[in-house]
Protein backbone atom coordinates (compact mmCIF):
# COMPACT_ATOMS: atom_id res chain seq x y z
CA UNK A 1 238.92 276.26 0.90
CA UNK A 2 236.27 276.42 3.54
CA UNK A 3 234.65 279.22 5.12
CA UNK A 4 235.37 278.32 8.09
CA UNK A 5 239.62 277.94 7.14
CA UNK A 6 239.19 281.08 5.33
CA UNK A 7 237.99 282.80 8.38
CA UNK A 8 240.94 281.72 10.33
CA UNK A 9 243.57 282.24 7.79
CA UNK A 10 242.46 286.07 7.59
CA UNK A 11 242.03 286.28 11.55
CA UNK A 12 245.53 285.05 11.66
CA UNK A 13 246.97 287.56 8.41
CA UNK A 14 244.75 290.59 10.82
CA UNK A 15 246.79 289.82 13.82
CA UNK A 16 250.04 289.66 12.30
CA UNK A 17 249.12 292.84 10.84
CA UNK A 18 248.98 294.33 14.50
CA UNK A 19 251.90 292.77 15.58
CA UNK A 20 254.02 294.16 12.61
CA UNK A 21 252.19 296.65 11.30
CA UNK A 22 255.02 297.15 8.15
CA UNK A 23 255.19 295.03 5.65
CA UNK A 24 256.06 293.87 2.25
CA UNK A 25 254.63 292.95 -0.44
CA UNK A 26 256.65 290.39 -2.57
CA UNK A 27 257.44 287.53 -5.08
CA UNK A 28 259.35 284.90 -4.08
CA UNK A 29 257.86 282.61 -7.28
CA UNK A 30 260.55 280.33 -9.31
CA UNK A 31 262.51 279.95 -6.00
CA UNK A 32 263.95 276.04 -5.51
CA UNK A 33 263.47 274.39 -2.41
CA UNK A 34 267.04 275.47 -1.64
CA UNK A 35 266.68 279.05 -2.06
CA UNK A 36 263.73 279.12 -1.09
CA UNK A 37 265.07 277.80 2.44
CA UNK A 38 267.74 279.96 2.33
CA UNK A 39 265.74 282.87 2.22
CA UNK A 40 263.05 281.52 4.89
CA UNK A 41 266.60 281.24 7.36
CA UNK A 42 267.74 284.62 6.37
CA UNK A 43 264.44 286.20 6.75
CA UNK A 44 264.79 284.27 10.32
CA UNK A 45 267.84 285.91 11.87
CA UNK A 46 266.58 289.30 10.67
CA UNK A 47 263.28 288.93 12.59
CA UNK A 48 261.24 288.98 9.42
CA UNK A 49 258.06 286.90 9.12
CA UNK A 50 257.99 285.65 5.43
CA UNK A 51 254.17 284.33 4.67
CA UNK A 52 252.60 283.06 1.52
CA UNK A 53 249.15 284.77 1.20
CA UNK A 54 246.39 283.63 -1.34
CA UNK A 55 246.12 287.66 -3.07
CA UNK A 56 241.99 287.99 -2.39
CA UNK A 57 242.26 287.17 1.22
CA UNK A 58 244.86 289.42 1.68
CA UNK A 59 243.22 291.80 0.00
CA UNK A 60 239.90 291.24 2.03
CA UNK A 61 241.60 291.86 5.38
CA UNK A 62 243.25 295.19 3.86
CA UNK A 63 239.76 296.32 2.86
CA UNK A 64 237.95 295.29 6.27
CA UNK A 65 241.00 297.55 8.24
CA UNK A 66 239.68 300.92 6.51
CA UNK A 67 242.76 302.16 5.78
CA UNK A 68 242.95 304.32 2.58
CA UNK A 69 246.50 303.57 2.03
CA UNK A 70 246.03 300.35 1.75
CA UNK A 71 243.98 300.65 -1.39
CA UNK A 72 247.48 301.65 -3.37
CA UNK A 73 248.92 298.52 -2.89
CA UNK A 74 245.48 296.45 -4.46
CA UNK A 75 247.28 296.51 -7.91
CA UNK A 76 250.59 294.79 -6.53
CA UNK A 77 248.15 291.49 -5.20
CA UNK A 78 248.44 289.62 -8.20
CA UNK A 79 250.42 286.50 -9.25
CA UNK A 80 252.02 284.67 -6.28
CA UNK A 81 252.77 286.76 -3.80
CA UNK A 82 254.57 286.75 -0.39
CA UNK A 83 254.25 288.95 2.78
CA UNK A 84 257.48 290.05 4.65
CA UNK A 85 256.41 291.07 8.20
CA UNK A 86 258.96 293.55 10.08
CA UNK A 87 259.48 295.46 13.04
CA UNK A 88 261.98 297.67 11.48
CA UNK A 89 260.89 299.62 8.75
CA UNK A 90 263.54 298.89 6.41
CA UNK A 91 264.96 295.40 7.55
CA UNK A 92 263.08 293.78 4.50
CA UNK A 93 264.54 296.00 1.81
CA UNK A 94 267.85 295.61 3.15
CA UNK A 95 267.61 291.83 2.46
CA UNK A 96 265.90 292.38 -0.79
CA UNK A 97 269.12 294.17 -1.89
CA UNK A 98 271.37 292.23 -0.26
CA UNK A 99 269.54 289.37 -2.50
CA UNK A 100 270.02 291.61 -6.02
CA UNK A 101 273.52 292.60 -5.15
CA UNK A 102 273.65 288.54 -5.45
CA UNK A 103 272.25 288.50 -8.40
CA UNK A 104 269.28 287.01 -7.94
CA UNK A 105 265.36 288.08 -9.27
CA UNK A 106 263.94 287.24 -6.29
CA UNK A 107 262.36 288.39 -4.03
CA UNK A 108 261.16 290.89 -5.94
CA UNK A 109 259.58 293.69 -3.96
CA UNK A 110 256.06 294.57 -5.37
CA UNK A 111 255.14 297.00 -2.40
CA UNK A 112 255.19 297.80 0.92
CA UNK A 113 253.31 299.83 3.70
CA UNK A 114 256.33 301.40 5.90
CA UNK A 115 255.34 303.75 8.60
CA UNK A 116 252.31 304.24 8.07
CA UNK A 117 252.74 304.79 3.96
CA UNK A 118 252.56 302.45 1.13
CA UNK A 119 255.11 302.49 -1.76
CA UNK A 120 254.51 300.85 -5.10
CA UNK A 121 257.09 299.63 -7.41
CA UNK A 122 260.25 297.87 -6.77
CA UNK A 123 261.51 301.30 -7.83
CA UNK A 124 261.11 301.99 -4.23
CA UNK A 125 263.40 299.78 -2.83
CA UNK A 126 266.46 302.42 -2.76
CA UNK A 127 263.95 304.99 -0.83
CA UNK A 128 262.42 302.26 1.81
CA UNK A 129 266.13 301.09 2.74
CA UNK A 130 266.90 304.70 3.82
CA UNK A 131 263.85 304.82 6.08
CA UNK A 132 265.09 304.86 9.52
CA UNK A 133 263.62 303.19 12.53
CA UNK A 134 262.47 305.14 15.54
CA UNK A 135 265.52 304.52 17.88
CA UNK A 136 268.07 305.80 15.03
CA UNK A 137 266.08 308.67 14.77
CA UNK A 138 265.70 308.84 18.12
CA UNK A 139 269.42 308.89 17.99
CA UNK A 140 269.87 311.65 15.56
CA UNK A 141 268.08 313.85 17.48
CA UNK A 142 269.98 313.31 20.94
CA UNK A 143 273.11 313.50 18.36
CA UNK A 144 272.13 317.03 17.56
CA UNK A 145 271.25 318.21 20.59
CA UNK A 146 274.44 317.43 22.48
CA UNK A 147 276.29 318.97 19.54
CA UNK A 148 276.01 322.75 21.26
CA UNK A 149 276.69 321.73 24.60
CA UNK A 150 280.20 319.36 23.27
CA UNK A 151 281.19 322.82 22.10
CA UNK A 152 280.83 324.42 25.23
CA UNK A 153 282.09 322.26 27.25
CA UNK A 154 285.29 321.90 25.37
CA UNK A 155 285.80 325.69 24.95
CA UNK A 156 285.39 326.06 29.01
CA UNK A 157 287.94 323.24 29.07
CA UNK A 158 290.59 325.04 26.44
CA UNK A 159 290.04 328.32 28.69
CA UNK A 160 292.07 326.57 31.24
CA UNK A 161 288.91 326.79 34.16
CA UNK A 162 289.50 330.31 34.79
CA UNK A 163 286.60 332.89 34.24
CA UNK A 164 289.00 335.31 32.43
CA UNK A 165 289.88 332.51 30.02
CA UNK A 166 286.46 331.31 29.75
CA UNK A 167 285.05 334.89 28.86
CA UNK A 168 287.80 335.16 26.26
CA UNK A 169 287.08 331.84 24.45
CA UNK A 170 283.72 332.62 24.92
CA UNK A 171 284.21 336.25 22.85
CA UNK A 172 286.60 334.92 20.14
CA UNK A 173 283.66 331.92 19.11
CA UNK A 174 281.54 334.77 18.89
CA UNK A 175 283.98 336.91 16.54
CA UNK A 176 284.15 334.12 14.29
């Protein structure tokens, strides 16, 4: 490969980076042309980006970012491996397992930098498909918050709208 190629083909792996800054490391090697498709179509309507990197310029374009997380996931570039690009932290592993539950080996998660973290192993895969994406936490918060108020508004509602019955629901919450 050319310098020139090479220099592109890491110019375009540091922009996708931006875009989606989580990602995947993985091995899709062994697939057929059918699965192979299949998973490419899957990893479509999910809004995944699935990418074949060559390991040392992937590796090259981690180093040149300066990020020391980064540096765990050297150790899972070897042997073919595959990128998964995501907006949603844990769309990937989702389809990973939906792919094991299957039965099939691959894709086989090597790593993955989620939020700002790597994880190495495909021991991982139970913890990144719990990772939650900023509007369900977002979510979970507003969830919690309206919790209190729910409650108050239904016991001024029970009371019947009169301040003497309002007062007394209020005081037998309390006594419990």
């Amino acid at each position: 490969m050319k310098k020139e190629v090479k220099a592109q083909v890491m110019e375009a792996i540091a922009a996708q980076l931006q875009e989606c800054p989580n990602f995947y490391i993985t091995d899709i090697a062994g697939l057929n042309a059918e699965k192979t498709s299949k998973l490419r179509r899957d990893c479509f309507e999910q809004g995944i980006k699935l990418t074949v990197v060559k390991n040392t310029l992937f590796e090259k374009v981690l180093k040149d970012s300066k990020n020391p997380e980064y540096e765990l996931l050297f150790p899972t570039l070897t042997g073919n491996t595959a990128i998964m690009y995501a907006e949603g932290p844990s769309v990937p592993a989702k389809l990973i397992k939906k792919y094991q539950k299957a039965g099939e080996e691959k894709p086989a998660l090597k790593g993955a930098y989620v939020q700002e973290c790597a994880f190495v192993g495909a021991d991982k895969l139970d913890e990144l498909i719990a990772i939650k994406s900023r509007e369900e936490l977002i979510a979970d918060v507003i969830a919690l918050l309206q919790s209190p108020i729910k409650q108050v508004v239904s016991a001024l509602q029970s009371a019947g709208g009169t301040v003497a019955g309002i007062v007394k629901t209020l005081s037998e919450k309390e006594e419990k």
